[in-house]
N, C-alpha and C. Protein backbone atom coordinates (compact mmCIF):
# COMPACT_ATOMS: atom_id res chain seq x y z
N UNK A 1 -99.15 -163.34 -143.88
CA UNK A 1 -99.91 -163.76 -145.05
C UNK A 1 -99.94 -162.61 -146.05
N UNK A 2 -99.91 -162.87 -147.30
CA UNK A 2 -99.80 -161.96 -148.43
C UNK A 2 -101.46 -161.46 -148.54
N UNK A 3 -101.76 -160.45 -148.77
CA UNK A 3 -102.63 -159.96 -149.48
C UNK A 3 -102.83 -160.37 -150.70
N UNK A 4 -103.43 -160.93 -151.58
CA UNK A 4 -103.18 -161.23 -152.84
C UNK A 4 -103.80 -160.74 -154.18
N UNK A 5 -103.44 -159.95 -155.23
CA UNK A 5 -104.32 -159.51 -156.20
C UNK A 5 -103.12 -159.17 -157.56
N UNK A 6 -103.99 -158.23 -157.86
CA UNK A 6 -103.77 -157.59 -159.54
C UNK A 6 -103.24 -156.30 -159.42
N UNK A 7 -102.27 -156.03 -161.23
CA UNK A 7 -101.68 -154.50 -160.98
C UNK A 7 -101.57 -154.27 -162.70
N UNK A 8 -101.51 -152.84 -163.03
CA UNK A 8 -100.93 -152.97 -164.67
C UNK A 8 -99.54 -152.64 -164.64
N UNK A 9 -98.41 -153.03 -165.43
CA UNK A 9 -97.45 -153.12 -165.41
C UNK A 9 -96.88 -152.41 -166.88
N UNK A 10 -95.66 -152.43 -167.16
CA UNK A 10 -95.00 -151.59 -168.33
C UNK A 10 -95.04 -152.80 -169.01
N UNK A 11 -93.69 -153.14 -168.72
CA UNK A 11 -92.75 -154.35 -169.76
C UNK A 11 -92.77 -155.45 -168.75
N UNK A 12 -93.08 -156.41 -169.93
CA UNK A 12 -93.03 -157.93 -168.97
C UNK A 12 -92.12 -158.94 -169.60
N UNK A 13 -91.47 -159.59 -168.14
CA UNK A 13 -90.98 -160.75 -168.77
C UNK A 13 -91.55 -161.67 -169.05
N UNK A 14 -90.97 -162.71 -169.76
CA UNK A 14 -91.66 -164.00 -170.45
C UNK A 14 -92.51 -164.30 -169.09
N UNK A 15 -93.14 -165.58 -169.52
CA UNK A 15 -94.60 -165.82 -168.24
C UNK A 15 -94.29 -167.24 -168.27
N UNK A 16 -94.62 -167.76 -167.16
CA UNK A 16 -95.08 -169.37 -167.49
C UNK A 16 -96.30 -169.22 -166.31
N UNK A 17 -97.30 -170.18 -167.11
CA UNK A 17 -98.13 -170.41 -165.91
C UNK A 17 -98.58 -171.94 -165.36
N UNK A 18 -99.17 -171.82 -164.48
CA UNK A 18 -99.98 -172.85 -163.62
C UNK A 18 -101.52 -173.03 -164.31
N UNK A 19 -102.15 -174.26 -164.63
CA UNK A 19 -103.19 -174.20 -165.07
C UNK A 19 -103.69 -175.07 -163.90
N UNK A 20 -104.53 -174.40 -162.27
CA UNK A 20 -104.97 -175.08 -161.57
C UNK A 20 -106.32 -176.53 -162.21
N UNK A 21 -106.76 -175.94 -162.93
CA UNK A 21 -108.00 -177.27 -163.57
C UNK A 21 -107.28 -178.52 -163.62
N UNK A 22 -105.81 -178.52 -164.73
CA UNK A 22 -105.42 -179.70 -165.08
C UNK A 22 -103.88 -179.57 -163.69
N UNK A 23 -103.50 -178.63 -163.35
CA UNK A 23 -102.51 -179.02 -162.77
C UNK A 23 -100.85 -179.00 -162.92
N UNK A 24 -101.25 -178.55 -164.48
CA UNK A 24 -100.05 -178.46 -165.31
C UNK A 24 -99.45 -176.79 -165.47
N UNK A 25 -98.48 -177.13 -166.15
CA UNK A 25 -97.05 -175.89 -166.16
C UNK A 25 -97.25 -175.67 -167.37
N UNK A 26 -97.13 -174.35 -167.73
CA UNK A 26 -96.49 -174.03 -169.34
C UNK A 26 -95.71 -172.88 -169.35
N UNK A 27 -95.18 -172.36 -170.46
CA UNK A 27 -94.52 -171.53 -171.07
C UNK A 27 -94.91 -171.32 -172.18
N UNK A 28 -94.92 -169.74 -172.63
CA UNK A 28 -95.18 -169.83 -173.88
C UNK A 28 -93.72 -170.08 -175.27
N UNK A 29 -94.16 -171.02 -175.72
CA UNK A 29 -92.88 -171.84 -176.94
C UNK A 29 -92.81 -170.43 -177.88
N UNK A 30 -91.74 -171.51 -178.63
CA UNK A 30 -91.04 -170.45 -179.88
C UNK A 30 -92.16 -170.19 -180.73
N UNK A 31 -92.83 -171.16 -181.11
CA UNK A 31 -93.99 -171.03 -181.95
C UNK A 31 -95.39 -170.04 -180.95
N UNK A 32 -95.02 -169.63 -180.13
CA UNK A 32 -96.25 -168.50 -179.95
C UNK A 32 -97.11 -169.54 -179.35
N UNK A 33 -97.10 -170.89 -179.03
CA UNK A 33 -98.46 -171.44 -178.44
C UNK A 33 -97.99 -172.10 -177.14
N UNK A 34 -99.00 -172.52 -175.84
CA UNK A 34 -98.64 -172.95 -174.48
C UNK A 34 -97.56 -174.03 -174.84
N UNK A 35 -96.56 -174.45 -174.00
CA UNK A 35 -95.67 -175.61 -174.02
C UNK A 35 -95.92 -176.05 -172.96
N UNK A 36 -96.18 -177.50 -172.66
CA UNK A 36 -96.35 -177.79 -171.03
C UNK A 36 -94.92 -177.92 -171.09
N UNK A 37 -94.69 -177.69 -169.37
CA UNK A 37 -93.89 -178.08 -168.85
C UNK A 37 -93.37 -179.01 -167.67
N UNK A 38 -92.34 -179.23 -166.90
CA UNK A 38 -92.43 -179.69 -165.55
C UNK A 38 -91.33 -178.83 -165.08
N UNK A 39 -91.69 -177.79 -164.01
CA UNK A 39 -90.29 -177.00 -163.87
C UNK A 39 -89.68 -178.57 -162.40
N UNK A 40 -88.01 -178.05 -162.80
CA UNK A 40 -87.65 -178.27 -160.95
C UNK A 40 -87.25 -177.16 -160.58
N UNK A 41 -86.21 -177.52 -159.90
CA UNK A 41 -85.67 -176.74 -158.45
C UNK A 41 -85.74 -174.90 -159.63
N UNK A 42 -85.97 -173.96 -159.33
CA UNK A 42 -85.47 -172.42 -159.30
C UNK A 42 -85.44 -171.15 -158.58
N UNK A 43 -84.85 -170.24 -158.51
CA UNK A 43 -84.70 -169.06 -157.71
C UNK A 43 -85.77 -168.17 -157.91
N UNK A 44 -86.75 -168.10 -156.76
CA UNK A 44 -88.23 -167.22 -156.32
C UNK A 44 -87.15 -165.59 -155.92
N UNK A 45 -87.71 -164.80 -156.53
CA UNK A 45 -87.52 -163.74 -156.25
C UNK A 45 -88.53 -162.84 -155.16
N UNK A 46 -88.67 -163.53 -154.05
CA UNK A 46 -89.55 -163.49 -153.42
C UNK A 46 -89.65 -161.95 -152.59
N UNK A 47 -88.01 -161.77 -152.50
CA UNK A 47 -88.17 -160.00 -152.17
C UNK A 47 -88.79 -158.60 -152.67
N UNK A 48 -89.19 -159.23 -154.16
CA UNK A 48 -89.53 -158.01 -154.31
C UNK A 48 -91.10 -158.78 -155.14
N UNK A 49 -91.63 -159.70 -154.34
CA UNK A 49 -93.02 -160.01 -155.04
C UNK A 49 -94.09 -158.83 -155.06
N UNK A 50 -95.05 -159.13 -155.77
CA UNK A 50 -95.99 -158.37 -155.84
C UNK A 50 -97.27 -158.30 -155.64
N UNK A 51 -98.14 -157.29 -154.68
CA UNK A 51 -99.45 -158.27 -154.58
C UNK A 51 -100.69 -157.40 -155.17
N UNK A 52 -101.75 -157.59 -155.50
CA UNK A 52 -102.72 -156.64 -155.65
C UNK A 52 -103.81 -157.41 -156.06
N UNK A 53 -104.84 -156.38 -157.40
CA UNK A 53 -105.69 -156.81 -157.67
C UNK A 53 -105.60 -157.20 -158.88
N UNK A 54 -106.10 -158.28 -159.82
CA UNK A 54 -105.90 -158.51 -160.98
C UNK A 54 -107.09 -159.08 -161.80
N UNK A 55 -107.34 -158.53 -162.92
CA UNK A 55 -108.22 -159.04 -164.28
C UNK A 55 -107.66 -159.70 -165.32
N UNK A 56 -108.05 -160.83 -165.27
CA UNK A 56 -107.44 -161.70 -166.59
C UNK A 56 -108.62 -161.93 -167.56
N UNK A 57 -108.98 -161.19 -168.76
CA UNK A 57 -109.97 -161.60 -169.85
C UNK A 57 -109.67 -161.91 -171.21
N UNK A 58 -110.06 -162.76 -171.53
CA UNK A 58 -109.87 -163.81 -172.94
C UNK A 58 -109.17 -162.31 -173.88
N UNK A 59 -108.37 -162.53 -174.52
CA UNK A 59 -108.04 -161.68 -175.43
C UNK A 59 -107.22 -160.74 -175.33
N UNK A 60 -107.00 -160.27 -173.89
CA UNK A 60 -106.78 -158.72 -173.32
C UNK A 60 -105.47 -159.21 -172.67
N UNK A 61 -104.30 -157.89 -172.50
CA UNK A 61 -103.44 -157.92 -171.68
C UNK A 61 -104.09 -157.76 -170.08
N UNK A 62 -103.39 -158.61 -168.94
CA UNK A 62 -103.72 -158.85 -167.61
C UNK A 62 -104.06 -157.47 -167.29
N UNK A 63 -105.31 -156.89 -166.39
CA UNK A 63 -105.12 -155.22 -165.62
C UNK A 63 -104.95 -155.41 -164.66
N UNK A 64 -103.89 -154.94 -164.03
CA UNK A 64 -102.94 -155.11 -162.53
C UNK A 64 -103.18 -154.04 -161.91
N UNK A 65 -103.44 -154.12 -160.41
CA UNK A 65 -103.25 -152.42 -159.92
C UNK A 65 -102.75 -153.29 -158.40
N UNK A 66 -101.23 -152.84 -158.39
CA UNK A 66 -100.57 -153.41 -157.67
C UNK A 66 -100.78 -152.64 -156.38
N UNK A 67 -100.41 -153.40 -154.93
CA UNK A 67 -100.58 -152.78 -153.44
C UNK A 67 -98.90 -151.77 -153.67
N UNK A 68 -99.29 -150.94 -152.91
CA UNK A 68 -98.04 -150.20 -152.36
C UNK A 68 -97.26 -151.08 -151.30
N UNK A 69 -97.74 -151.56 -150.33
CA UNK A 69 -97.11 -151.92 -149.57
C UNK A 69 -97.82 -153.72 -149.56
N UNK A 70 -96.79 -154.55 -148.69
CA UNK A 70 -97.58 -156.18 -149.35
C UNK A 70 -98.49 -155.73 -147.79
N UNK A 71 -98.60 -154.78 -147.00
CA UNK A 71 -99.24 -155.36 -145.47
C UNK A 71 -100.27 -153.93 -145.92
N UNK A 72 -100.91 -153.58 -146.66
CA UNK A 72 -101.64 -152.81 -147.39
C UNK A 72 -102.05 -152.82 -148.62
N UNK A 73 -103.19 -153.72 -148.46
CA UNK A 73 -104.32 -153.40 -149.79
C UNK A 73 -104.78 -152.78 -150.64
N UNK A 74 -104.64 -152.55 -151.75
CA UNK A 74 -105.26 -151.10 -152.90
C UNK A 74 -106.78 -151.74 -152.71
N UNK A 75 -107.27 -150.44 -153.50
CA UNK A 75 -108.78 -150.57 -152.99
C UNK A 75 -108.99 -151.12 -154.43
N UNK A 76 -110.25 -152.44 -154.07
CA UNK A 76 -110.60 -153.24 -155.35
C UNK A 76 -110.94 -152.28 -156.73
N UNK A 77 -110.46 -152.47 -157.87
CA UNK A 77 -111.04 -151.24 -158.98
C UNK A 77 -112.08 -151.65 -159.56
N UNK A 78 -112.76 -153.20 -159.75
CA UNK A 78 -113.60 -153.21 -159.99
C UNK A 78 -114.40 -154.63 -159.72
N UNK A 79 -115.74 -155.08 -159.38
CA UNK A 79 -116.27 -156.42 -159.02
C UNK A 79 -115.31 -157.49 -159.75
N UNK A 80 -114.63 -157.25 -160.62
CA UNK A 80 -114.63 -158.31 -161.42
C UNK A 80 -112.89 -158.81 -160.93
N UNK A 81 -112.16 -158.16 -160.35
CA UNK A 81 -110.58 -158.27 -159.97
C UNK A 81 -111.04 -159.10 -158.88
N UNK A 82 -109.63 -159.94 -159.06
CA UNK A 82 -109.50 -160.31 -157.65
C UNK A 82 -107.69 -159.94 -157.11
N UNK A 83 -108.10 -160.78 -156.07
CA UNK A 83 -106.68 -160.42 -155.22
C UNK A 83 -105.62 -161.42 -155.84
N UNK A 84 -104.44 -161.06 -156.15
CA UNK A 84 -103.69 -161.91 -156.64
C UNK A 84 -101.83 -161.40 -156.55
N UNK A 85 -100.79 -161.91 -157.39
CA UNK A 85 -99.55 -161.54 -156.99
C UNK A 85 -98.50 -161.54 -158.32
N UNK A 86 -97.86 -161.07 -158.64
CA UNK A 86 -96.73 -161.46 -159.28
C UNK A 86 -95.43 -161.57 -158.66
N UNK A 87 -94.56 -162.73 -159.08
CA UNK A 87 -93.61 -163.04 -158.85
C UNK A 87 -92.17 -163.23 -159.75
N UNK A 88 -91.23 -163.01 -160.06
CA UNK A 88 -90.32 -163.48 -161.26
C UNK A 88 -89.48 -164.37 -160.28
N UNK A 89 -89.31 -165.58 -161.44
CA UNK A 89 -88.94 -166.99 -161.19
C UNK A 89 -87.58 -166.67 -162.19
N UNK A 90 -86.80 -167.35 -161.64
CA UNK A 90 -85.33 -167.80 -162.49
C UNK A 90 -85.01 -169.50 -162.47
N UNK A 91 -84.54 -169.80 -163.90
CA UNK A 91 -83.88 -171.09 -163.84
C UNK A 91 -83.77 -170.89 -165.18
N UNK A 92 -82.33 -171.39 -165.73
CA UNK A 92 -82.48 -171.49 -167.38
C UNK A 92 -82.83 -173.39 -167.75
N UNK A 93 -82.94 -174.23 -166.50
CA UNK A 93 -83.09 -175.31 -166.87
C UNK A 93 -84.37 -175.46 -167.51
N UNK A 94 -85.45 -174.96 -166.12
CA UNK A 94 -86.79 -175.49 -166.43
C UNK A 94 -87.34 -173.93 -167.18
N UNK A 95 -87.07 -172.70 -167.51
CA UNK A 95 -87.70 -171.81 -167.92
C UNK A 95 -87.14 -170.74 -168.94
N UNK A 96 -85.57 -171.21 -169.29
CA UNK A 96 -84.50 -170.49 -170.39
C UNK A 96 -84.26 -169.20 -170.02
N UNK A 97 -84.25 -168.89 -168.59
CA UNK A 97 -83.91 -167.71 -167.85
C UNK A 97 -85.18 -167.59 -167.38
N UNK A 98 -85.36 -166.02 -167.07
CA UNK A 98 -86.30 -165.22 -165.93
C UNK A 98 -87.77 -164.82 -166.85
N UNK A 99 -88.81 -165.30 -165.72
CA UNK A 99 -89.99 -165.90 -166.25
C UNK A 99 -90.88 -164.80 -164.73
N UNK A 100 -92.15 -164.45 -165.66
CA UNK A 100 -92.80 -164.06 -164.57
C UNK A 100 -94.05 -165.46 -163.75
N UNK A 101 -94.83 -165.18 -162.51
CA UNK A 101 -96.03 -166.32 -162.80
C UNK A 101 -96.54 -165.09 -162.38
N UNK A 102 -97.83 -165.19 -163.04
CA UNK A 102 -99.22 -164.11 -161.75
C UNK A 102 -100.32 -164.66 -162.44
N UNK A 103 -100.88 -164.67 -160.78
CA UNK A 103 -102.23 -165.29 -161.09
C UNK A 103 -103.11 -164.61 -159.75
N UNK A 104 -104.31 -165.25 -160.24
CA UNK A 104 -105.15 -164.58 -159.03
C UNK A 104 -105.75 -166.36 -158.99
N UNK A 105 -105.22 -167.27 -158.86
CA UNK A 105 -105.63 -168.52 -159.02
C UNK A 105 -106.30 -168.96 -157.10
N UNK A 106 -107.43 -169.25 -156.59
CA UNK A 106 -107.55 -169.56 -155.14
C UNK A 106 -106.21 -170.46 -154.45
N UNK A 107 -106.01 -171.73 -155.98
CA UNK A 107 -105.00 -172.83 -154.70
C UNK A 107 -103.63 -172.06 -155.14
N UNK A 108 -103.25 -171.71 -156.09
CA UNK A 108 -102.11 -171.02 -156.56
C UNK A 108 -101.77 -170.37 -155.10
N UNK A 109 -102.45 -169.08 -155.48
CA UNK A 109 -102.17 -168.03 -154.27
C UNK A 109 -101.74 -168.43 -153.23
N UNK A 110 -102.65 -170.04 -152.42
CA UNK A 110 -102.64 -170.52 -151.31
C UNK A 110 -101.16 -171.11 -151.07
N UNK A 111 -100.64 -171.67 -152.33
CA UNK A 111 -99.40 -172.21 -152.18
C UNK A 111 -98.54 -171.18 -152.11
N UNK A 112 -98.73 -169.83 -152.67
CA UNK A 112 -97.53 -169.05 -152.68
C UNK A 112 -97.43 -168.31 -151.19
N UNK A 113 -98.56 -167.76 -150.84
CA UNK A 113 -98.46 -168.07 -149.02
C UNK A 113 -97.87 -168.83 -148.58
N UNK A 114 -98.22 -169.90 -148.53
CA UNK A 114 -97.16 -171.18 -147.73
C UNK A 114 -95.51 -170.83 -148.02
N UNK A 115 -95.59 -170.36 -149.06
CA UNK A 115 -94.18 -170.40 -149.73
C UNK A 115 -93.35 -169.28 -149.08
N UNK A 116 -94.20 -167.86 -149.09
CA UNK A 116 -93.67 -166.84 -148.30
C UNK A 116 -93.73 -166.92 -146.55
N UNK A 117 -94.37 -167.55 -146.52
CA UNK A 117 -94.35 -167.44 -144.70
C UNK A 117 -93.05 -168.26 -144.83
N UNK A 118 -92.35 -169.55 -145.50
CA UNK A 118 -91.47 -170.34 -145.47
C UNK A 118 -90.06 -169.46 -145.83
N UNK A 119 -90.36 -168.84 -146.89
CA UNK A 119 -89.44 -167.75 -147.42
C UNK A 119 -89.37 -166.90 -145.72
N UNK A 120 -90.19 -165.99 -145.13
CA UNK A 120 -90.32 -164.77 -144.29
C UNK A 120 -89.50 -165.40 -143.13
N UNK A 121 -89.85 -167.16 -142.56
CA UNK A 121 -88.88 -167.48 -141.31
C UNK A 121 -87.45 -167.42 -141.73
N UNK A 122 -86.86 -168.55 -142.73
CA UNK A 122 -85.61 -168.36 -143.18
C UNK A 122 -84.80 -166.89 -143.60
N UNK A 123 -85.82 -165.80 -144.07
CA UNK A 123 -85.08 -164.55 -144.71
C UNK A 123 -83.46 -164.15 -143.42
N UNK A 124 -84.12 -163.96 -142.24
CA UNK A 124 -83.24 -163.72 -140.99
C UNK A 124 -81.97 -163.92 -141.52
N UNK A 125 -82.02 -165.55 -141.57
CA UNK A 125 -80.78 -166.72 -141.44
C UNK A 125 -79.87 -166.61 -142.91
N UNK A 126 -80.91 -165.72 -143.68
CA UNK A 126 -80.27 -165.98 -144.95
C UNK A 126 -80.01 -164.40 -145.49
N UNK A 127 -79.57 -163.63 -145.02
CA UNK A 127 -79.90 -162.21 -145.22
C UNK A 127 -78.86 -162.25 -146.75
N UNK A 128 -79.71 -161.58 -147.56
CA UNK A 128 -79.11 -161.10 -149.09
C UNK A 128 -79.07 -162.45 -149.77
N UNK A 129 -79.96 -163.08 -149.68
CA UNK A 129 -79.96 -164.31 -150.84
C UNK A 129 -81.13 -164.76 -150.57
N UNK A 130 -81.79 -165.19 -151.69
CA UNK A 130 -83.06 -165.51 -152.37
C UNK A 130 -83.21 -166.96 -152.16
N UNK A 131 -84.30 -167.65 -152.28
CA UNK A 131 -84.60 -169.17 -152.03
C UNK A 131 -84.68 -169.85 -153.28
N UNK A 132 -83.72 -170.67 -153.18
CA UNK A 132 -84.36 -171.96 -154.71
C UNK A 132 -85.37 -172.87 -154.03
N UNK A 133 -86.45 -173.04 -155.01
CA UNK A 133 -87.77 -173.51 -154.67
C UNK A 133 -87.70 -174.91 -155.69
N UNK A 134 -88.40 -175.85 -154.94
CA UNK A 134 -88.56 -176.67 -155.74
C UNK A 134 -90.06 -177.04 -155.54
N UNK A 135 -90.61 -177.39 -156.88
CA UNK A 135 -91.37 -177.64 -156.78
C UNK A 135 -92.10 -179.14 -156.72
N UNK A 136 -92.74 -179.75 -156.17
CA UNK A 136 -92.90 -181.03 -155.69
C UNK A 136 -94.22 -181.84 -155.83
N UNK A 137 -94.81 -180.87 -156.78
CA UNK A 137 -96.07 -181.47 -157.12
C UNK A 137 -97.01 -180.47 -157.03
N UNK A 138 -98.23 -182.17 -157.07
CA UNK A 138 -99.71 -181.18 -156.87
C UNK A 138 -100.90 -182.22 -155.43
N UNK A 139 -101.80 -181.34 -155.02
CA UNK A 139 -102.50 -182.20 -154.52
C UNK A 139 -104.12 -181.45 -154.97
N UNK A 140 -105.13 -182.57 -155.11
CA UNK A 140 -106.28 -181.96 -155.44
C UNK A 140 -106.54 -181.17 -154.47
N UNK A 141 -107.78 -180.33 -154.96
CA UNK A 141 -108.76 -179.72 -153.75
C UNK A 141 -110.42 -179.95 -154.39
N UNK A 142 -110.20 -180.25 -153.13
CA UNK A 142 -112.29 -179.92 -154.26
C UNK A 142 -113.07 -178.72 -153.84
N UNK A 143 -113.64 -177.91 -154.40
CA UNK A 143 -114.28 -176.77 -154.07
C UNK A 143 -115.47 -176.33 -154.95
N UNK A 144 -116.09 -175.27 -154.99
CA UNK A 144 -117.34 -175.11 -155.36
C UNK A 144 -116.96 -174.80 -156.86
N UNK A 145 -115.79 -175.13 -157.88
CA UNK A 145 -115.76 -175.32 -159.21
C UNK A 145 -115.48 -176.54 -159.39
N UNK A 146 -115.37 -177.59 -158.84
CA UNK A 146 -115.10 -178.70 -158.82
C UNK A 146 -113.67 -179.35 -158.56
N UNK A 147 -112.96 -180.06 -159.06
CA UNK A 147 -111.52 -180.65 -158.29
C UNK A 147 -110.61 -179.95 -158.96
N UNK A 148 -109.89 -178.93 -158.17
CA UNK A 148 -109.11 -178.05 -158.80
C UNK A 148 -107.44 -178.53 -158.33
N UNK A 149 -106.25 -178.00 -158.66
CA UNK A 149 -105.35 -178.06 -157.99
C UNK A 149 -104.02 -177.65 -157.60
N UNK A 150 -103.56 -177.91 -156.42
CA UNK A 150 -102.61 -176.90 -155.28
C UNK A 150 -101.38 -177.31 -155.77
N UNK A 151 -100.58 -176.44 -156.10
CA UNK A 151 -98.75 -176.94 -156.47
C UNK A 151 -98.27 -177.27 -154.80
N UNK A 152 -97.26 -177.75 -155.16
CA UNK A 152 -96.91 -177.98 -153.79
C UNK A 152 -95.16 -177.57 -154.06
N UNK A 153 -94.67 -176.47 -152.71
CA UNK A 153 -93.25 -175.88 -152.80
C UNK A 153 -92.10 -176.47 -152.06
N UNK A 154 -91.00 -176.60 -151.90
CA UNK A 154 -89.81 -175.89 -150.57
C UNK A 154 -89.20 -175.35 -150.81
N UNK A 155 -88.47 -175.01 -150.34
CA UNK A 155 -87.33 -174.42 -150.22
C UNK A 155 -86.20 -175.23 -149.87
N UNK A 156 -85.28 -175.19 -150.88
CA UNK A 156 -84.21 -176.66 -151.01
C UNK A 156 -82.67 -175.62 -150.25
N UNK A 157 -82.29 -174.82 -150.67
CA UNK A 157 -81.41 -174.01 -149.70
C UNK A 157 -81.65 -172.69 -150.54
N UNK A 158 -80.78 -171.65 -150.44
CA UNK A 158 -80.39 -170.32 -150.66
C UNK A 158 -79.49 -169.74 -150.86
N UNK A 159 -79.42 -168.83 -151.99
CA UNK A 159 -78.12 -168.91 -153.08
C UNK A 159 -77.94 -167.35 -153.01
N UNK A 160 -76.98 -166.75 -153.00
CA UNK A 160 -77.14 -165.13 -153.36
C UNK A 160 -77.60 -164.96 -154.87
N UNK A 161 -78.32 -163.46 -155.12
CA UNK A 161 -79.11 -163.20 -156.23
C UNK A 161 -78.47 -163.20 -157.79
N UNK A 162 -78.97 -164.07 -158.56
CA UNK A 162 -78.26 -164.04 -159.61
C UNK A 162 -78.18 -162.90 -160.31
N UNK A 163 -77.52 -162.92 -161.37
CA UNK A 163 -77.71 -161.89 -162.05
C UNK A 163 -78.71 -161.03 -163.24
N UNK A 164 -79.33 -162.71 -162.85
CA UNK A 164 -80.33 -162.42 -164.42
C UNK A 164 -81.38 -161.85 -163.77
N UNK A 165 -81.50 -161.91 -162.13
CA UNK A 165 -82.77 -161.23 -161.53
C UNK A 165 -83.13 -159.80 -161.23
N UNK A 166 -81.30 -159.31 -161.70
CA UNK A 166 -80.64 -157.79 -161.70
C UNK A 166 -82.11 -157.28 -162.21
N UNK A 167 -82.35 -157.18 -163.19
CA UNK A 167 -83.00 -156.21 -163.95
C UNK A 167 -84.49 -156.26 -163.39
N UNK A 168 -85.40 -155.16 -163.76
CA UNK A 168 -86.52 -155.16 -162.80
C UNK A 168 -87.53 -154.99 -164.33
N UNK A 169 -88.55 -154.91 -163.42
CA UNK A 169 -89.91 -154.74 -164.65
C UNK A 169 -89.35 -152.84 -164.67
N UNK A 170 -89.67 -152.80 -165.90
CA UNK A 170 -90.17 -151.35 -165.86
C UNK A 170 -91.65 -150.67 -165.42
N UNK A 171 -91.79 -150.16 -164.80
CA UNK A 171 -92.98 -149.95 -164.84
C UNK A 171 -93.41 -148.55 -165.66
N UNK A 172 -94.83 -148.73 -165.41
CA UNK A 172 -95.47 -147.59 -166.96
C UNK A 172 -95.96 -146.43 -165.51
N UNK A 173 -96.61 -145.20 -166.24
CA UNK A 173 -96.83 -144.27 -165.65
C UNK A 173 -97.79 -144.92 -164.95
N UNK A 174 -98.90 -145.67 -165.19
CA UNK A 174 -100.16 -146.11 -164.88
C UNK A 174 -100.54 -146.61 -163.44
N UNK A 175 -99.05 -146.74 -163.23
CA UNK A 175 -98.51 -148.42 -161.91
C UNK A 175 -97.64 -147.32 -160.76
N UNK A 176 -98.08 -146.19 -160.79
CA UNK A 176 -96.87 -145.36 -159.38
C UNK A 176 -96.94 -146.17 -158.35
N UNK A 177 -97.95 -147.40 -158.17
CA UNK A 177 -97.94 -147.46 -156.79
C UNK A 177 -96.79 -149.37 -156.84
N UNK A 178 -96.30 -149.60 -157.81
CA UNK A 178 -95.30 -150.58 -157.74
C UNK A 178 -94.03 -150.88 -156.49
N UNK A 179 -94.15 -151.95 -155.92
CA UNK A 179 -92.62 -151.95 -155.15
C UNK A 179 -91.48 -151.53 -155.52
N UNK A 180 -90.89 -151.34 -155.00
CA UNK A 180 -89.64 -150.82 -155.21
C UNK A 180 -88.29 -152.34 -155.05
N UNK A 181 -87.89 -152.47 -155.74
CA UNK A 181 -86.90 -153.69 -155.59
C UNK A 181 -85.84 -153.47 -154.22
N UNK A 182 -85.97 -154.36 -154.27
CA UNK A 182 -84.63 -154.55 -152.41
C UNK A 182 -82.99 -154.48 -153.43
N UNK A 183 -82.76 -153.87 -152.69
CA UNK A 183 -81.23 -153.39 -152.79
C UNK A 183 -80.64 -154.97 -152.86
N UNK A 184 -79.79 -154.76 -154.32
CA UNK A 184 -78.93 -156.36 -154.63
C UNK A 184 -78.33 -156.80 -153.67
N UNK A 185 -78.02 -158.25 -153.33
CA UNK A 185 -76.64 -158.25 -152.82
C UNK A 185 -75.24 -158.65 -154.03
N UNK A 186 -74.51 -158.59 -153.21
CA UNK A 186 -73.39 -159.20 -153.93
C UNK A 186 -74.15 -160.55 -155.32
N UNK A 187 -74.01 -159.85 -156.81
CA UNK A 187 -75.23 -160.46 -157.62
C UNK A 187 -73.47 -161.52 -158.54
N UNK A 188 -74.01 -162.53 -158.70
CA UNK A 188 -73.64 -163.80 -159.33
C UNK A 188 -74.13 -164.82 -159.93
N UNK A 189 -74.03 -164.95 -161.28
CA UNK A 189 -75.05 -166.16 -161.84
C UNK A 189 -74.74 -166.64 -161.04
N UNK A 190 -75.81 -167.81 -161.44
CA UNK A 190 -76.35 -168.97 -160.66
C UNK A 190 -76.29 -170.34 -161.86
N UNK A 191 -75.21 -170.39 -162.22
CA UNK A 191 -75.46 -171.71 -163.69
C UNK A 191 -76.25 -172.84 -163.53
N UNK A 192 -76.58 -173.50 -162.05
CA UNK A 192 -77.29 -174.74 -161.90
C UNK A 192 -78.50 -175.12 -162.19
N UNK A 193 -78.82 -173.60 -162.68
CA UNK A 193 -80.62 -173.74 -162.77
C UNK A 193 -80.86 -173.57 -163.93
């Protein structure tokens, strides 16, 4: 199971997110405002995810303070973070290339667990190639904010790493304690996505 939280970061790629309330996908459009979306099938870069603690406040860039290790926790920085993850997603179908998600979302998170324990059995069988994920919906939950809701994942097969996933975040001085990316394999677009 992932630890899950927040980190601050340098340079970011584009974002799309999950809005658990309604359930829905976006991206941010050409015009600067949310676009819903519906992604399908794309390549989870799940090797080099990220987990920590994270602050998301109206106005402000996200404050991340990422784990060193995913089986080691940073210590919370403040009441108000929670545990959460970043991930970069690829598909130029559903996202016009490489897209980050992070959230510190309860059902979010929960699905991206599911997703990595699913990712962690297959890695073995699949050594040096990444999982295309599809995504397959939603199911409610009800909880003490009222009916919120869970994406639902698989894993459709496994492709070696494209190329557009080559490149990494930079990170800023702020973030020493960032993962370190897993050594490429043999890297090849991936045109289907």
């Amino acid at each position: 199971m992932l630890n899950i939280g927040t980190q601050n970061a340098g340079d970011y790629d584009a974002w799309v997110k999950f809005n658990g309330k309604s359930g829905r996908w976006a991206i941010k459009g050409t015009d600067g405002q949310d676009q819903e979306i519906t992604p399908g099938s794309f390549v989870a870069d799940l090797d080099n995810i990220k987990t920590g603690w994270l602050l998301f406040a109206a106005g402000q860039a996200p404050n991340r303070v990422w784990d060193e290790r995913l089986d080691s926790p940073s210590l919370q920085p403040t009441p108000n973070h929670k545990r959460g993850f970043s991930l970069r997603l690829f598909s130029n179908a559903s996202f016009n290339g490489v897209v980050e998600l992070s959230s510190s979302s309860m059902h979010l998170c929960a699905a991206i667990n599911e997703l990595y324990e699913a990712y962690s059995a297959g890695k073995a069988a699949n050594s040096g190639k990444l999982p295309v994920v599809k995504f397959t919906g939603v199911t409610p939950q009800k909880d003490k904010h009222g009916t919120n809701y869970k994406p639902s994942f698989v894993i459709e097969k496994w492709v070696t790493r494209p190329n557009e996933l080559e490149t990494q975040y930079e990170q800023s001085a702020a973030s020493p304690s960032a993962t370190t990316p897993a050594p490429a394999a043999q890297a090849s677009s991936v045109s289907e996505f």
